[in-house]
Protein backbone atom coordinates (compact mmCIF):
# COMPACT_ATOMS: atom_id res chain seq x y z
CA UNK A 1 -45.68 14.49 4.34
CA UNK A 2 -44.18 11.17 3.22
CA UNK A 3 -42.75 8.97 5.62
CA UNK A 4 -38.55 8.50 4.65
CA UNK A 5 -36.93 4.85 5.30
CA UNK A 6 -33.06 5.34 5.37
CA UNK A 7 -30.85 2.63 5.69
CA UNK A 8 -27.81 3.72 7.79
CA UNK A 9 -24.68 1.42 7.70
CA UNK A 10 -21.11 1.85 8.70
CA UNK A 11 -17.55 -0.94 9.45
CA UNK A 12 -15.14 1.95 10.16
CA UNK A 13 -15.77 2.77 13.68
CA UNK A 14 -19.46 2.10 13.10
CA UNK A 15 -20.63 3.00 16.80
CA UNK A 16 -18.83 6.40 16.85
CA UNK A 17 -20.01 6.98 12.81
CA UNK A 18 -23.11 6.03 13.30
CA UNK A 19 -23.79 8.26 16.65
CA UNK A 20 -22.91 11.03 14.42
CA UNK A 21 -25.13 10.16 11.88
CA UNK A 22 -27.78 10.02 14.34
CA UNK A 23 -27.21 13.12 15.77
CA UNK A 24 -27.46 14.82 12.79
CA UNK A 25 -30.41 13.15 11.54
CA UNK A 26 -32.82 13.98 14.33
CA UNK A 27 -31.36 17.64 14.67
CA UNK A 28 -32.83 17.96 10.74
CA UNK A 29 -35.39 15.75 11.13
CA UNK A 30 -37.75 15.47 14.61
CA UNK A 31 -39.90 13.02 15.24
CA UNK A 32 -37.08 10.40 13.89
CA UNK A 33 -37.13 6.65 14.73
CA UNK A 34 -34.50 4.44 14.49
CA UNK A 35 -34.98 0.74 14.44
CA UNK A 36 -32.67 -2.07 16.19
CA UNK A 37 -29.14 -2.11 15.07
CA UNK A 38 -27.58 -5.19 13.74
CA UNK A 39 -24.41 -6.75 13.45
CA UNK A 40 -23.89 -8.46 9.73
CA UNK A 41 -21.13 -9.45 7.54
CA UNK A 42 -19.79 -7.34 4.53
CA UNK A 43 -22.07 -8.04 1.53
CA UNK A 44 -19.86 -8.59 -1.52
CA UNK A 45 -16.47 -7.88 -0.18
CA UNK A 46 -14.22 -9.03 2.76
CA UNK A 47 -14.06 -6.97 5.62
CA UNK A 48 -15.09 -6.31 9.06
CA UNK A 49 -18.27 -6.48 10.19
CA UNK A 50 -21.17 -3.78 9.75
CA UNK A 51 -23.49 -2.32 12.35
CA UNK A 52 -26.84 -1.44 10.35
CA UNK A 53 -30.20 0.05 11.32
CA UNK A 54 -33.18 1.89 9.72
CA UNK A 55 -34.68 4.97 10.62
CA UNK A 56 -37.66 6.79 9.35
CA UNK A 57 -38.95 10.45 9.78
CA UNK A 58 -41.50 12.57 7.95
CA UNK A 59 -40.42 15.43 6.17
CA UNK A 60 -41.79 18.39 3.74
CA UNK A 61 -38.09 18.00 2.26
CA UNK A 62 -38.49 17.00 -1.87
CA UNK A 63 -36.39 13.71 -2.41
CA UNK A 64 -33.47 15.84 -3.87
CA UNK A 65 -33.63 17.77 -0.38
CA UNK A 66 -33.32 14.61 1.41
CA UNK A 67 -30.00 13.23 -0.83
CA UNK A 68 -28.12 15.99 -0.73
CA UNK A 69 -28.58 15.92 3.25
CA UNK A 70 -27.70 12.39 3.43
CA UNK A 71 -24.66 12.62 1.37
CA UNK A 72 -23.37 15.99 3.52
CA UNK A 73 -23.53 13.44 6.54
CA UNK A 74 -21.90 10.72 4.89
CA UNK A 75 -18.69 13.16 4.09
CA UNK A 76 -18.94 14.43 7.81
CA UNK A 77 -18.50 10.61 8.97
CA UNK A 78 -15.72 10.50 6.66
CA UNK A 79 -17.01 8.94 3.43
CA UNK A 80 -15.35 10.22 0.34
CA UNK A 81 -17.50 10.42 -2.70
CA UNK A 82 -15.33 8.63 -5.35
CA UNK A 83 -15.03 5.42 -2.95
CA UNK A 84 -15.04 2.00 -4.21
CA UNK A 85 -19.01 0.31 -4.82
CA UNK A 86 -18.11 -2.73 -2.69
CA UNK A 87 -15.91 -1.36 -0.04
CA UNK A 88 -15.39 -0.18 3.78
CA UNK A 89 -17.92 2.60 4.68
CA UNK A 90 -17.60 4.89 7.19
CA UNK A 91 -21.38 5.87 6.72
CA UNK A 92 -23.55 4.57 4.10
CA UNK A 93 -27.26 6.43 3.98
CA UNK A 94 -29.44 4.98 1.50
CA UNK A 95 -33.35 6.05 0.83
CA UNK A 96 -35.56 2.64 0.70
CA UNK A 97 -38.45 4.67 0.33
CA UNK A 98 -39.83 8.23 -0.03
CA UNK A 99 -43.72 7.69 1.07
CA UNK A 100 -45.19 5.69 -2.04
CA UNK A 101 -43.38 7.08 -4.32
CA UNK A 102 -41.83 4.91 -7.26
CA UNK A 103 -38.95 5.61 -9.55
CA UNK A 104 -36.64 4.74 -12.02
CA UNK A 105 -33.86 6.80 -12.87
CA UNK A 106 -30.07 6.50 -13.41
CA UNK A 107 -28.72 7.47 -9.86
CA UNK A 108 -31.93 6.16 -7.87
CA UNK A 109 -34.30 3.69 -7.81
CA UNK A 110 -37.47 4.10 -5.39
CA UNK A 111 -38.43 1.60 -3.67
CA UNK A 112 -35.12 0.56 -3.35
CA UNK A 113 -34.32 -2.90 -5.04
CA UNK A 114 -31.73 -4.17 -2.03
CA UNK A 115 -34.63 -3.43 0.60
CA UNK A 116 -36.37 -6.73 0.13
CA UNK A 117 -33.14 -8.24 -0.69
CA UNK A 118 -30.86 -7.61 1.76
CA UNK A 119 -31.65 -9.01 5.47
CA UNK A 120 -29.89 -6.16 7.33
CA UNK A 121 -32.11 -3.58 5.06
CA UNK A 122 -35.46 -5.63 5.19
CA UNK A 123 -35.32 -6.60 9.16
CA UNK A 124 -34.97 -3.46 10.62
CA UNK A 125 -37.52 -1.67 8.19
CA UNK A 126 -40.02 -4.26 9.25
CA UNK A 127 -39.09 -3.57 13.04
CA UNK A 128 -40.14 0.19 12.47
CA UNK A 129 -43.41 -0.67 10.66
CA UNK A 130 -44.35 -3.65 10.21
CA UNK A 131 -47.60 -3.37 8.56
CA UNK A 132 -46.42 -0.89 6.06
CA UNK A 133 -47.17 -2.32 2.73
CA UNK A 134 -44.36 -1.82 0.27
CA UNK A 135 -45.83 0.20 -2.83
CA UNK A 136 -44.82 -2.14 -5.70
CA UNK A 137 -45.29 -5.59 -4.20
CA UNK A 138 -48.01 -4.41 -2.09
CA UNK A 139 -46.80 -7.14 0.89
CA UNK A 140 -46.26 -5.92 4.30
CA UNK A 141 -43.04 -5.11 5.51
CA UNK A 142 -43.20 -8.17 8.05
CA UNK A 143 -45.00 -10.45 5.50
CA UNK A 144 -41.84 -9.56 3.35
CA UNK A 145 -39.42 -10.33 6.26
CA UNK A 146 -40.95 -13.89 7.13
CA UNK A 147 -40.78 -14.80 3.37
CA UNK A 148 -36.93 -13.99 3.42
CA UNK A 149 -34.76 -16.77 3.01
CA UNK A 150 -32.91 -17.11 5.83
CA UNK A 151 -30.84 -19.50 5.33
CA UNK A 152 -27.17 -18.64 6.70
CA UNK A 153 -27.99 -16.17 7.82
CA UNK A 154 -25.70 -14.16 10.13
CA UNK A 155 -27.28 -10.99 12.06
CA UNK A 156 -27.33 -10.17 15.78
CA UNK A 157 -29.03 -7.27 17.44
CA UNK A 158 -26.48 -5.20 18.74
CA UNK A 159 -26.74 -2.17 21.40
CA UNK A 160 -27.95 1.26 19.18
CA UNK A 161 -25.03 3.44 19.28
């Protein structure tokens, strides 16, 4: 079974969203783990701030499985599908990786580009598994997170929800 990294965000009531989320997640999926959550600025629009975490589960699911899922508990938190790219979320759920898998196509890109890009996407995966090497760069998780530039950078650890 490959292991599933999901990055779970939310800035409209993020602690209630994101306990829903939650909920839901390890009701379909046992055996769940969920990283720290962090507190981080929008990334490319102005707005409050996010809460963010990772989780990861295994799962017999195929990857279309898994999407559809995610995207019936983003509309239960209150996401509508036509919203804005660069805009409040109620609940974003986005698949870093699906085991080892690696893919290109027009709605989904495995392993996600914005995982070793974004701090609040990279930081918590690397709390979860550290050593986990990622399947194109072939660095570890943490040896991808010390790399990161940090420079102002803005993320606290905030109580899970």
């Amino acid at each position: 079974m490959p292991g599933v990294f999901v990055a779970a965000g939310s800035n409209i009531e993020p602690e209630r969203n994101l306990r829903q989320a939650l909920a839901e997640l390890r009701r379909l999926y046992p055996g769940l783990r969920v990283s720290p959550a962090y507190r981080n600025p929008p990334f490319g629009f102005e707005g409050a701030d996010f809460i963010n975490l990772v989780v990861v589960f295994e799962t017999d699911d195929t990857l279309e499985e898994v999407v559809r899922k995610l995207r019936q508990i983003e509309e239960r938190c209150g996401r509508p599908r036509n919203a804005p790219k660069w805009s409040a979320r109620a609940m974003d759920l986005d698949i870093l990786l699906y085991g080892d898998l690696v893919l290109e196509t027009p709605d989904l890109r495995l392993p996600r580009a914005d995982l070793v890009r974004r701090a609040y996407m990279l930081r918590p995966a690397a709390d979860l598994a550290p050593g986990l090497r990622h399947p194109t760069l072939g660095q570890t998780l943490a040896q991808l997170w010390q790399a990161f530039d940090k420079t102002d950078l803005r993320m606290e650890t905030v109580t899970p929800p």
